[in-house]
N, C-alpha and C. Protein backbone atom coordinates (compact mmCIF):
# COMPACT_ATOMS: atom_id res chain seq x y z
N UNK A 1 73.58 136.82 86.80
CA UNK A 1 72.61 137.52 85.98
C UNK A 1 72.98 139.01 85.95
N UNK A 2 72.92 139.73 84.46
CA UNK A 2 73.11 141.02 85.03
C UNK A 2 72.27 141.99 85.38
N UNK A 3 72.77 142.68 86.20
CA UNK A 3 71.54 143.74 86.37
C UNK A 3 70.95 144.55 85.78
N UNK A 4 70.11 145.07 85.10
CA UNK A 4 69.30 145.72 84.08
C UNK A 4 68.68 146.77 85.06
N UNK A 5 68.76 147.14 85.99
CA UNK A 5 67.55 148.09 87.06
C UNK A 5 68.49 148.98 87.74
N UNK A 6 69.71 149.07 87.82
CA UNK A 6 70.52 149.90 88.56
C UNK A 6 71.41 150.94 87.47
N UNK A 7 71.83 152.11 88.00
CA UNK A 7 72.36 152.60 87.38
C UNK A 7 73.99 152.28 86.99
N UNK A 8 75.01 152.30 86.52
CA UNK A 8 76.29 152.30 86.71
C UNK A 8 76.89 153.26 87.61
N UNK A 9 77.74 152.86 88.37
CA UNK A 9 78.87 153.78 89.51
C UNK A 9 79.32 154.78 88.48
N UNK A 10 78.84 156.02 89.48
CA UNK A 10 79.39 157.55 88.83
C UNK A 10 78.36 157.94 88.12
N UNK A 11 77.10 157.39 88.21
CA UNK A 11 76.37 158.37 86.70
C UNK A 11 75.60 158.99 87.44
N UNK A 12 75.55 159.46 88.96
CA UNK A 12 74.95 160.09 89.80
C UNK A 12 75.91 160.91 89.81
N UNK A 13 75.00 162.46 90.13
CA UNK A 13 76.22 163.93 90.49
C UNK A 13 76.43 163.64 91.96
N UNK A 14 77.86 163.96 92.15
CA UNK A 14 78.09 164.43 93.40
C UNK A 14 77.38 165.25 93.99
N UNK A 15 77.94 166.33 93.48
CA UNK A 15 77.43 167.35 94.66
C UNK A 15 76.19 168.35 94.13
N UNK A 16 74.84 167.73 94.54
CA UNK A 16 73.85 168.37 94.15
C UNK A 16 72.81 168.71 95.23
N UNK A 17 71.88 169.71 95.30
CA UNK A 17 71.19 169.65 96.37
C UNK A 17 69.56 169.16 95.64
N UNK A 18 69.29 168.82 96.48
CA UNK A 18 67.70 168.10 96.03
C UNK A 18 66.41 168.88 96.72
N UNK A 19 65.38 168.55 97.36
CA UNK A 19 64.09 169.25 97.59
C UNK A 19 64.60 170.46 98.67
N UNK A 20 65.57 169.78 99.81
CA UNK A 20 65.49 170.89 100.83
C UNK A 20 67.04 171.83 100.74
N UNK A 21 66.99 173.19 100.73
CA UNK A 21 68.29 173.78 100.31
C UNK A 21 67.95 174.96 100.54
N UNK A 22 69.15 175.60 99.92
CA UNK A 22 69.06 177.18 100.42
C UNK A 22 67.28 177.59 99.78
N UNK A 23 66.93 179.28 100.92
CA UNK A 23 65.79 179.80 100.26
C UNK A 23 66.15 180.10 98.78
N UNK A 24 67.16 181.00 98.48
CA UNK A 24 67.38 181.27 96.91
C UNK A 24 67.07 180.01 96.13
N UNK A 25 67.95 178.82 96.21
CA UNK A 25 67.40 177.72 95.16
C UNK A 25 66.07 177.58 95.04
N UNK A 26 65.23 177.87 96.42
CA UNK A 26 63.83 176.85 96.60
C UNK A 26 63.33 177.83 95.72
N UNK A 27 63.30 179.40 95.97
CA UNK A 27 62.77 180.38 94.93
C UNK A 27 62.97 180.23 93.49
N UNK A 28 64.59 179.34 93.25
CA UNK A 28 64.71 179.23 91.89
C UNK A 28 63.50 178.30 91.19
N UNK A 29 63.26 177.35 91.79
CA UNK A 29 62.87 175.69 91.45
C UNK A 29 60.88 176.68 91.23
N UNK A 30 61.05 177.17 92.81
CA UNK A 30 59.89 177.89 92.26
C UNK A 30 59.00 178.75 91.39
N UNK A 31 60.21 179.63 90.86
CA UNK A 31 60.02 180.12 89.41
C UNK A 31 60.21 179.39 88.33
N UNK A 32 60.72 178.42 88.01
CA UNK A 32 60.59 177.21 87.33
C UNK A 32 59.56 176.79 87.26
N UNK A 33 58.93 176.30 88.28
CA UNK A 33 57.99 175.14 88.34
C UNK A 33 56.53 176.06 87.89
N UNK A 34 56.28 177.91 88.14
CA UNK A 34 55.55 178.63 87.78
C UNK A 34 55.25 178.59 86.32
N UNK A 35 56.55 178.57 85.58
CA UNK A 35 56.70 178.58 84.58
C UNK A 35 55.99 177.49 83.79
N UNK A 36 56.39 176.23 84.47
CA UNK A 36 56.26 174.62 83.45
C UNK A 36 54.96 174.58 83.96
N UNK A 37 53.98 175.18 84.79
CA UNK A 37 52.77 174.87 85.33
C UNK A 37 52.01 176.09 84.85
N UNK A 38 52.63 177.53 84.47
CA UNK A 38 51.69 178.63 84.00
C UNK A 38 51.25 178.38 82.41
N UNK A 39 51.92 178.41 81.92
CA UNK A 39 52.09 178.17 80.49
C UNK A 39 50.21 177.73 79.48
N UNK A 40 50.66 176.47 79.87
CA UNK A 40 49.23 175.46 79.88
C UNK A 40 48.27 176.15 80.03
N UNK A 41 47.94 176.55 81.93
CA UNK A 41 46.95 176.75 82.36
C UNK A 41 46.46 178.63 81.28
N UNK A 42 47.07 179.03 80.75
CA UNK A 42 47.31 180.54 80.00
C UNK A 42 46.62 180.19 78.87
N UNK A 43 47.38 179.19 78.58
CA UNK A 43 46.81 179.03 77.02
C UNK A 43 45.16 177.95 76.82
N UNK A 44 45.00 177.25 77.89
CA UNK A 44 44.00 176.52 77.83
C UNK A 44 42.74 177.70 78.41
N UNK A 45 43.20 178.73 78.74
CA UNK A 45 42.19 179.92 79.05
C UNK A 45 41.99 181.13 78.47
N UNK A 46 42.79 180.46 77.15
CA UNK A 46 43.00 182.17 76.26
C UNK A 46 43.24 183.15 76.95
N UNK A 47 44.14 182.97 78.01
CA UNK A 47 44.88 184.40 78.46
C UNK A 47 45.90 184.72 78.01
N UNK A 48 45.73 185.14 76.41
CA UNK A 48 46.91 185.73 75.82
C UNK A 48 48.04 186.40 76.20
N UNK A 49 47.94 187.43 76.89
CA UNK A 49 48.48 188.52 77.78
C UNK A 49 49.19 187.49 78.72
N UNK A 50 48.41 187.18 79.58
CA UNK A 50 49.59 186.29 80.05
C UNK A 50 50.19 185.72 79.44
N UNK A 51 50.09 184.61 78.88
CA UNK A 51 51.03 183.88 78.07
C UNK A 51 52.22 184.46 77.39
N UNK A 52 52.05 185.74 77.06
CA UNK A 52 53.12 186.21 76.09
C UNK A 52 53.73 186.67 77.01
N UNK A 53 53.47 187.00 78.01
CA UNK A 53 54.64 187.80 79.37
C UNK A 53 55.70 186.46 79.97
N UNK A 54 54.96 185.24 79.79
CA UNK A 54 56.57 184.70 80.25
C UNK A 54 57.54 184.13 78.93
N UNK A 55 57.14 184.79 78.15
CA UNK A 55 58.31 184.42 76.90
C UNK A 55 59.16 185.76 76.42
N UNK A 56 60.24 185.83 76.12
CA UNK A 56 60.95 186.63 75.86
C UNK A 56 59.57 187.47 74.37
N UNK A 57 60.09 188.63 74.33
CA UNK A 57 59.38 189.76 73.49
C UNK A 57 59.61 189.33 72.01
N UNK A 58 60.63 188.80 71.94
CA UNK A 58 61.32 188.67 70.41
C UNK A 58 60.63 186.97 70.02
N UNK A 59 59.90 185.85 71.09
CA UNK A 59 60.20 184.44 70.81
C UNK A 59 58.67 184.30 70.20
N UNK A 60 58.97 183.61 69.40
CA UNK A 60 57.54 183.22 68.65
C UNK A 60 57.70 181.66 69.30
N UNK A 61 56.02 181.14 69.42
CA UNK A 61 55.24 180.40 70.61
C UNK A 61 54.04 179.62 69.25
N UNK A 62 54.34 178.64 69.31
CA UNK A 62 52.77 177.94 68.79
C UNK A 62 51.91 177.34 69.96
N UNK A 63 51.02 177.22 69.98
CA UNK A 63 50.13 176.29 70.13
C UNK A 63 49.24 174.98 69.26
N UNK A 64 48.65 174.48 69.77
CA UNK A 64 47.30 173.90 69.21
C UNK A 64 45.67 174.21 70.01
């Protein structure tokens, strides 16, 4: 039978680090994750001002 649930050999990266790693990465992942989690909470509170501070000055932004 073939397998349908596994990935194929090689389509995993070698050399990657995952949850625990240097402080710099964890800070990276953490400004990331500020980002994909501020956004929302900005705009579902009409905090304009915020919202427009994590997008570049020049990027136009829709909502609904």
């Amino acid at each position: 039978m073939v397998d349908l649930h596994s990935l194929p050999a090689g389509s995993r990266p070698e050399n990657v680090i995952r949850n625990n790693g240097p402080d710099d990465l964890a800070l990276e992942r953490y400004k990331l994750r500020e980002l994909a989690e501020g956004w929302p909470a900005y705009r579902d509170a009409c905090e304009w001002e915020n919202l427009k501070s994590i997008f570049h000055p020049d990027a136009y932004i829709y909502t609904t």
